[in-house]
N, C-alpha and C. Protein backbone atom coordinates (compact mmCIF):
# COMPACT_ATOMS: atom_id res chain seq x y z
N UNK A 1 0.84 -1.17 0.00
CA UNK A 1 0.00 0.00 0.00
C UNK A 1 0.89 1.24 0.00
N UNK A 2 0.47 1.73 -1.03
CA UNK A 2 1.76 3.39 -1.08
C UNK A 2 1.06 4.24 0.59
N UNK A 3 2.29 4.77 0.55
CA UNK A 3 1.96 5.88 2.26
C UNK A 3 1.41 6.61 1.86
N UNK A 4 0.88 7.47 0.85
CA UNK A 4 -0.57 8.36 0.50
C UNK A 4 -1.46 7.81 1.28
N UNK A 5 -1.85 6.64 0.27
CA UNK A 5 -3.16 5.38 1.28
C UNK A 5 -3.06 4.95 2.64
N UNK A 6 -1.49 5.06 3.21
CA UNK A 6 -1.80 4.81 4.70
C UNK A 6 -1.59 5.59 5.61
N UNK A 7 -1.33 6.90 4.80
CA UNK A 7 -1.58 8.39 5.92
C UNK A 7 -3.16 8.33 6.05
N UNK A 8 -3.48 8.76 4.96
CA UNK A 8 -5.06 8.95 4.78
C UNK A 8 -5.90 7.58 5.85
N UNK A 9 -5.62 6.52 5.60
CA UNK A 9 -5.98 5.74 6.75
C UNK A 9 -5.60 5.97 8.48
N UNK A 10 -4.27 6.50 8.59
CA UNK A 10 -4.13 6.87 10.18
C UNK A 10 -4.66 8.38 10.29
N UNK A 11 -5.06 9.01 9.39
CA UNK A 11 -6.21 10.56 9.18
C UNK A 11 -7.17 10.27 9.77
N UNK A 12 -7.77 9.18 9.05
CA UNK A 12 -9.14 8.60 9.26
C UNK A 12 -9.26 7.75 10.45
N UNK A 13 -8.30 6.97 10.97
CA UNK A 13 -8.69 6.46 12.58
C UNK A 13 -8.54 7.75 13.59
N UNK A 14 -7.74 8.89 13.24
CA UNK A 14 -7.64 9.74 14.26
C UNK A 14 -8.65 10.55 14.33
N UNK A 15 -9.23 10.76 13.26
CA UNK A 15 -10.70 11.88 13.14
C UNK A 15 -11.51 10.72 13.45
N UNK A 16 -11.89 9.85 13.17
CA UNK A 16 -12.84 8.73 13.90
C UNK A 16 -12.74 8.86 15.40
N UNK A 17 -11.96 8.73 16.12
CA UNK A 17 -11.72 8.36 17.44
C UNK A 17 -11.83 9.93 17.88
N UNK A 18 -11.42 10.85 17.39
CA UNK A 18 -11.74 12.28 18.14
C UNK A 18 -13.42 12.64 17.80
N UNK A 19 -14.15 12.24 16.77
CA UNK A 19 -15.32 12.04 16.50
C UNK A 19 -15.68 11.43 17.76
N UNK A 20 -15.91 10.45 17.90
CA UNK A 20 -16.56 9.48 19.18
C UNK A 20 -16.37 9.75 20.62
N UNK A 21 -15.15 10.48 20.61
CA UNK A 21 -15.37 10.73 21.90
C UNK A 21 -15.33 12.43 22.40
N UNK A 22 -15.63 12.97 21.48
CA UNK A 22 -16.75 14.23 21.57
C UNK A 22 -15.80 15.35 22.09
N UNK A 23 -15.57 16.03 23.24
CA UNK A 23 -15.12 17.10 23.54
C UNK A 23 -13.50 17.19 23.35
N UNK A 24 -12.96 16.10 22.78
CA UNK A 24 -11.51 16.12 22.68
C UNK A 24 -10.69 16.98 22.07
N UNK A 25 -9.47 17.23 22.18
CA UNK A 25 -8.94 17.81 20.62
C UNK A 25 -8.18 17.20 19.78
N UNK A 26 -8.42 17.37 18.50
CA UNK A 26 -8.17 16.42 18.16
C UNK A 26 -6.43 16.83 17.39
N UNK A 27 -6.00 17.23 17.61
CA UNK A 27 -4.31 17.16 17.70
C UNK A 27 -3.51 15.80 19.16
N UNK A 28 -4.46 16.09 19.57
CA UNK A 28 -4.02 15.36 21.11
C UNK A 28 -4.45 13.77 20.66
N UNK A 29 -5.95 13.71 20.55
CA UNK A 29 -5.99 12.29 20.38
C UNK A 29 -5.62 11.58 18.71
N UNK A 30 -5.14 12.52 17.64
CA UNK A 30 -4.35 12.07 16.60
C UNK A 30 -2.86 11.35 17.30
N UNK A 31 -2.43 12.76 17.87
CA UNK A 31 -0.96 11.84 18.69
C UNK A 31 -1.12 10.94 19.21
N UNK A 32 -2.44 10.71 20.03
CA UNK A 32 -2.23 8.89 21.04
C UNK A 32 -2.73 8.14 20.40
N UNK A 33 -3.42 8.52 19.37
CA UNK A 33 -3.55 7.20 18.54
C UNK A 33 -2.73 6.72 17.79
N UNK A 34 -1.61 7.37 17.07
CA UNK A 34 -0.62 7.32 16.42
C UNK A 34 0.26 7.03 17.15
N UNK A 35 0.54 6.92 18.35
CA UNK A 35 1.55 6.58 19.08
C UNK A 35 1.18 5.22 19.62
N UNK A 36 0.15 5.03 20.00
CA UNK A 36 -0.53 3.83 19.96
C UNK A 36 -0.53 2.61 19.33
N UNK A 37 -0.32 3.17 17.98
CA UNK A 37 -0.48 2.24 16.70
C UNK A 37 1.12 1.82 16.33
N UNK A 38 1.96 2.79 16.97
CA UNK A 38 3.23 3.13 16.41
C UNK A 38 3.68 3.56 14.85
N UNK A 39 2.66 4.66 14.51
CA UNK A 39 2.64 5.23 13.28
C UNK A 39 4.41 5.92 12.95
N UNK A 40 4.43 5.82 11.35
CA UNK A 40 5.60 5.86 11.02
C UNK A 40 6.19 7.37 10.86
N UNK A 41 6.74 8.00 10.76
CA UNK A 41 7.24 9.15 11.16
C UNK A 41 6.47 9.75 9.04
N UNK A 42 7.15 9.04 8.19
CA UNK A 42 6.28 9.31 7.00
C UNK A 42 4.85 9.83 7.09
N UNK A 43 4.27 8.58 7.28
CA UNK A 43 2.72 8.63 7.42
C UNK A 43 2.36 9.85 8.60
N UNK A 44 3.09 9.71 9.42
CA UNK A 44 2.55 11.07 10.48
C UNK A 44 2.54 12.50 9.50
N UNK A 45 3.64 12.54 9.27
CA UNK A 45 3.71 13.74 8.49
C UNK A 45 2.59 14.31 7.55
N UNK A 46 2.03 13.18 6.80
CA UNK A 46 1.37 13.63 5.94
C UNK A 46 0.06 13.15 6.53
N UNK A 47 -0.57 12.09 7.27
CA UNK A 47 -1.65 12.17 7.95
C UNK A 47 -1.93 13.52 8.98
N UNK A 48 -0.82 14.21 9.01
CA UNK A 48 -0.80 15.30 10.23
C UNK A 48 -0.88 16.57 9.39
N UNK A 49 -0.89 16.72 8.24
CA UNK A 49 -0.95 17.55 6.87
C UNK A 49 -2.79 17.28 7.05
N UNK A 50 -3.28 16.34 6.78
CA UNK A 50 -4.86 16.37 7.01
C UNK A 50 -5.49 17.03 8.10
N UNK A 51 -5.06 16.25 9.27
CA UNK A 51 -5.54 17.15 10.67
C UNK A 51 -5.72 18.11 10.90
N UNK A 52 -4.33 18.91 10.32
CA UNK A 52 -3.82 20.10 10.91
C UNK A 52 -5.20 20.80 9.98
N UNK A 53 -5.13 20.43 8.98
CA UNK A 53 -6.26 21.01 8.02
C UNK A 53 -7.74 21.00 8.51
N UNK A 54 -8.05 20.22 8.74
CA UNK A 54 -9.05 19.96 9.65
C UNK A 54 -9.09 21.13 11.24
N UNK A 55 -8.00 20.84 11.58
CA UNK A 55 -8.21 21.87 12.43
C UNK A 55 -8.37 23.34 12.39
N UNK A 56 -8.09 23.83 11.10
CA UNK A 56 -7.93 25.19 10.66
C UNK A 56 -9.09 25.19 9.99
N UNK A 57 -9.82 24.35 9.01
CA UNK A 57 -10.78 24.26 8.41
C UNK A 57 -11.84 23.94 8.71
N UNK A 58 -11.66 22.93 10.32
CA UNK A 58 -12.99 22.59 10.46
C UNK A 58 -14.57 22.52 10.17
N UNK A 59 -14.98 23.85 10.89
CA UNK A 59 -16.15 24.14 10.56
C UNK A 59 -16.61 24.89 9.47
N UNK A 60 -15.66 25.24 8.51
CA UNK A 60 -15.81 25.59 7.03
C UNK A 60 -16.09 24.43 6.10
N UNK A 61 -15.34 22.82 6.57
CA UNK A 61 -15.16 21.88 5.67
C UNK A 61 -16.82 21.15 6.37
N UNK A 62 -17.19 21.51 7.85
CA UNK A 62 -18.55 21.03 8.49
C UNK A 62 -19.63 21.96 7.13
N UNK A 63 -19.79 22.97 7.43
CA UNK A 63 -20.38 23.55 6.61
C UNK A 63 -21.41 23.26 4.92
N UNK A 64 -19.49 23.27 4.47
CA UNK A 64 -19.83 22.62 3.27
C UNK A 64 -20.23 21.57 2.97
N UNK A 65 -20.03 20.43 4.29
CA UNK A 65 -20.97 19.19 3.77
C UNK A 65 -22.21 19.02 4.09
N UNK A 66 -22.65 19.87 5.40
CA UNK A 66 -23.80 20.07 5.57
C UNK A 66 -24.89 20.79 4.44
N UNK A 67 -24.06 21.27 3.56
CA UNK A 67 -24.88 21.24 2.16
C UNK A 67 -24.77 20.68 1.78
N UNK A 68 -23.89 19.79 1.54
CA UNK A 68 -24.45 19.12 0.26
C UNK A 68 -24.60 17.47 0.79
N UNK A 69 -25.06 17.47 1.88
CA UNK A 69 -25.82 15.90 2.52
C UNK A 69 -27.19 16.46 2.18
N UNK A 70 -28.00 16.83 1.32
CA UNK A 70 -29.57 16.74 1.36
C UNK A 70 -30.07 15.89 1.67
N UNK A 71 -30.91 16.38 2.91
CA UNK A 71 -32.11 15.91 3.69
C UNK A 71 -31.35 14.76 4.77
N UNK A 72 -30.09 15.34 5.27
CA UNK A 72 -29.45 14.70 5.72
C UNK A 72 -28.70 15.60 6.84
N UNK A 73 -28.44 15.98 8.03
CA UNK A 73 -27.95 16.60 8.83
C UNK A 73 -26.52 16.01 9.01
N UNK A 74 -25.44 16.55 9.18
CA UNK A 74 -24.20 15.97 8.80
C UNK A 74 -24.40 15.13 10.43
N UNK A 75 -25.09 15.14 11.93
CA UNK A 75 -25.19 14.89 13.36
C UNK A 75 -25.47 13.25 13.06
N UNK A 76 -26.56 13.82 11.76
CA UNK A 76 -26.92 11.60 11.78
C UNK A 76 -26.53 10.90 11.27
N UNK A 77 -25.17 11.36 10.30
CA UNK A 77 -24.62 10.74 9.70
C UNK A 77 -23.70 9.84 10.85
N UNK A 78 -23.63 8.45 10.21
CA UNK A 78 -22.50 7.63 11.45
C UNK A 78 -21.63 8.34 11.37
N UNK A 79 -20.73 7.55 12.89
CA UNK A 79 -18.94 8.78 12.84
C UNK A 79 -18.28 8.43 11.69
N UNK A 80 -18.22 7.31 10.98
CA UNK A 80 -17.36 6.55 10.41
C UNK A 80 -17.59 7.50 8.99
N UNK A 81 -18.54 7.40 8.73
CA UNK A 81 -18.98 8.57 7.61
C UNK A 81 -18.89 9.72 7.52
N UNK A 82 -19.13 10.39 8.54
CA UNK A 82 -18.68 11.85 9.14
C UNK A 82 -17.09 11.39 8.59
N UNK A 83 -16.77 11.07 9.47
CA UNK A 83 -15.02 10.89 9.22
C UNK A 83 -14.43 11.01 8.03
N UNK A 84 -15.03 10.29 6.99
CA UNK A 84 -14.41 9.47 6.05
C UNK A 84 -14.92 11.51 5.29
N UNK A 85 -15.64 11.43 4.72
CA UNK A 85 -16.38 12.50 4.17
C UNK A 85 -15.53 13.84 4.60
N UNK A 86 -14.90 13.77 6.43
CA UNK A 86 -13.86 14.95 6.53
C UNK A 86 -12.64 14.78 5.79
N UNK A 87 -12.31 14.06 5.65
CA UNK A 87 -11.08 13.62 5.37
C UNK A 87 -10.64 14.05 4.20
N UNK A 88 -11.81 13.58 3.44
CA UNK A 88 -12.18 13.70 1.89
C UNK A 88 -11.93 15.17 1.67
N UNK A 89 -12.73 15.46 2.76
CA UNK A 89 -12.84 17.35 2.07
C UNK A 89 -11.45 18.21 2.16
N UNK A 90 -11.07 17.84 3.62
CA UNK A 90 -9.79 17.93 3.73
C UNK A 90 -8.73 18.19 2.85
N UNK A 91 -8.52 16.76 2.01
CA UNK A 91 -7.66 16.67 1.00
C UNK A 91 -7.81 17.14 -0.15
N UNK A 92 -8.78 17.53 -0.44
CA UNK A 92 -9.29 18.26 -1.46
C UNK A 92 -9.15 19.58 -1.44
N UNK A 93 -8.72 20.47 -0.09
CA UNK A 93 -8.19 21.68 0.16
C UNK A 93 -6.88 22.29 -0.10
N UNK A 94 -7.00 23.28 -0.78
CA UNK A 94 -5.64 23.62 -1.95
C UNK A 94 -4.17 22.94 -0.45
N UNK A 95 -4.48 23.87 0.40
CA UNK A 95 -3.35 23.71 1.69
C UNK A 95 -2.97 22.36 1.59
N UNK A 96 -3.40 21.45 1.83
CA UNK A 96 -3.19 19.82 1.55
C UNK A 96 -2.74 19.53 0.62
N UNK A 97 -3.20 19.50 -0.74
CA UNK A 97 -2.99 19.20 -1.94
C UNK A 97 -1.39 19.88 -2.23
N UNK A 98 -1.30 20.65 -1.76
CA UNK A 98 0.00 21.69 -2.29
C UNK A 98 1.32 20.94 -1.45
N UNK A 99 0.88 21.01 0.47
CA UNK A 99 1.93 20.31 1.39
C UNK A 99 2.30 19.06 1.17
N UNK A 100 1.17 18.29 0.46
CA UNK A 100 1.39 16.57 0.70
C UNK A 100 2.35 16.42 -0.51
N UNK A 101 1.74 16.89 -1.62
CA UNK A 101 2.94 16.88 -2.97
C UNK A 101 4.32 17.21 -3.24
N UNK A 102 4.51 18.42 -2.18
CA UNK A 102 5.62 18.74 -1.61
C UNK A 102 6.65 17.66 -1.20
N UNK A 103 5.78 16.94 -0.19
CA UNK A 103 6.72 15.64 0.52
C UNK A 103 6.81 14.29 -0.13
N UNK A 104 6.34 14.17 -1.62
CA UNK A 104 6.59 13.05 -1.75
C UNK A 104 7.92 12.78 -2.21
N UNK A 105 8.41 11.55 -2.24
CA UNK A 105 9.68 11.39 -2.53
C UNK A 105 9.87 11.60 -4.05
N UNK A 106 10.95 11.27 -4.51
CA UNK A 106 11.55 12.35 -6.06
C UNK A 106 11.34 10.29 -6.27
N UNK A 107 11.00 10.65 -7.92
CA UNK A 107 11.48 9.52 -8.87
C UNK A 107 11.92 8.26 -8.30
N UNK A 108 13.58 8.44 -8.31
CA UNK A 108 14.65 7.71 -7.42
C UNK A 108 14.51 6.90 -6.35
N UNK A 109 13.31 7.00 -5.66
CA UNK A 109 12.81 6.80 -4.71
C UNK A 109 13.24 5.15 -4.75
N UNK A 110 13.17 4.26 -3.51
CA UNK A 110 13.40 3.23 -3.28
C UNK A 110 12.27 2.01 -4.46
N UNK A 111 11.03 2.55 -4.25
CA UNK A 111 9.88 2.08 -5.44
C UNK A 111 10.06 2.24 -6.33
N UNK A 112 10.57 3.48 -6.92
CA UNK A 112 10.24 3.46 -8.52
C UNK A 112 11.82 2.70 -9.03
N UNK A 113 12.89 2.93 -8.25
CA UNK A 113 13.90 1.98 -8.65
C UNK A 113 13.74 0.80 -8.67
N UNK A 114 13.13 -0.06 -7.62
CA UNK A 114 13.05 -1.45 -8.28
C UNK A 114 11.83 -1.50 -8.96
N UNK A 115 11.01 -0.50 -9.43
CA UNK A 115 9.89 -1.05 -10.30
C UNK A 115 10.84 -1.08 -11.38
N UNK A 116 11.97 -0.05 -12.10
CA UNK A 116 12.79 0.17 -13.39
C UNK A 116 13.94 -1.46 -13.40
N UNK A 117 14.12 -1.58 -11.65
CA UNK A 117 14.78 -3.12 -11.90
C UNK A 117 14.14 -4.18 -12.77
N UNK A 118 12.88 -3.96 -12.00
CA UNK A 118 12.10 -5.11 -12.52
C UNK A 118 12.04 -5.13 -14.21
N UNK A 119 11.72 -3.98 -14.45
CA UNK A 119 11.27 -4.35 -15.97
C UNK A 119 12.22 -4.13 -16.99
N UNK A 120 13.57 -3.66 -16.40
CA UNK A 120 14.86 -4.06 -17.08
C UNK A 120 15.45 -5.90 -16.88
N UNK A 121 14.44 -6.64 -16.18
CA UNK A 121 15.10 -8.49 -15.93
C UNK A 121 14.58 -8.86 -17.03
């Protein structure tokens, strides 16, 4: 699984779990869950690129989905959905899109060299 897909997954258990248990913040319970899990210093980075977004965006990114859930209050939506749906919006915010691309690794990278091994055998 590329670390795009498994930031965005430790994004999504940390906004889940600050979801559920309601008055938290959620910088605090991203860290104990990630520390918990023993998340990788990679994946933090860029799962912490979502959060942080979330935290600055919050109730702008609440907002906007509360339009566009018709006939749907974003409160009854499950957490898991709530979650998934922040996350989403999240990353879709220029700030994200711009930081995460920033950090990915160049070409050279450990992957794309043995993908060029491979299909030079």
């Amino acid at each position: 699984m590329r670390i795009e897909s498994r930031a965005r997954s430790r994004a999504l258990q940390a906004v889940y779990a600050w979801d559920v248990r309601g008055n938290a913040q959620l910088d605090r319970v991203a860290q104990q869950v990630w520390d918990d899990l023993a998340v990788t210093p990679d994946e933090r980075h860029l799962a912490g690129i979502l959060v942080r977004t979330l935290l600055a965006r919050g109730s702008e990114i609440d907002a906007t989905l509360t339009e566009l859930t018709t006939n749907w209050r974003l409160q009854r939506l499950g957490a898991i959905e709530r979650s998934v749906l922040r996350i989403a919006a999240a990353s879709w915010r220029p700030e994200s899109r711009r930081r995460a691309s920033s950090s990915r690794r160049p070409c050279g990278s450990r992957n794309g060299t043995a993908r060029r091994r491979a299909r030079s055998s």
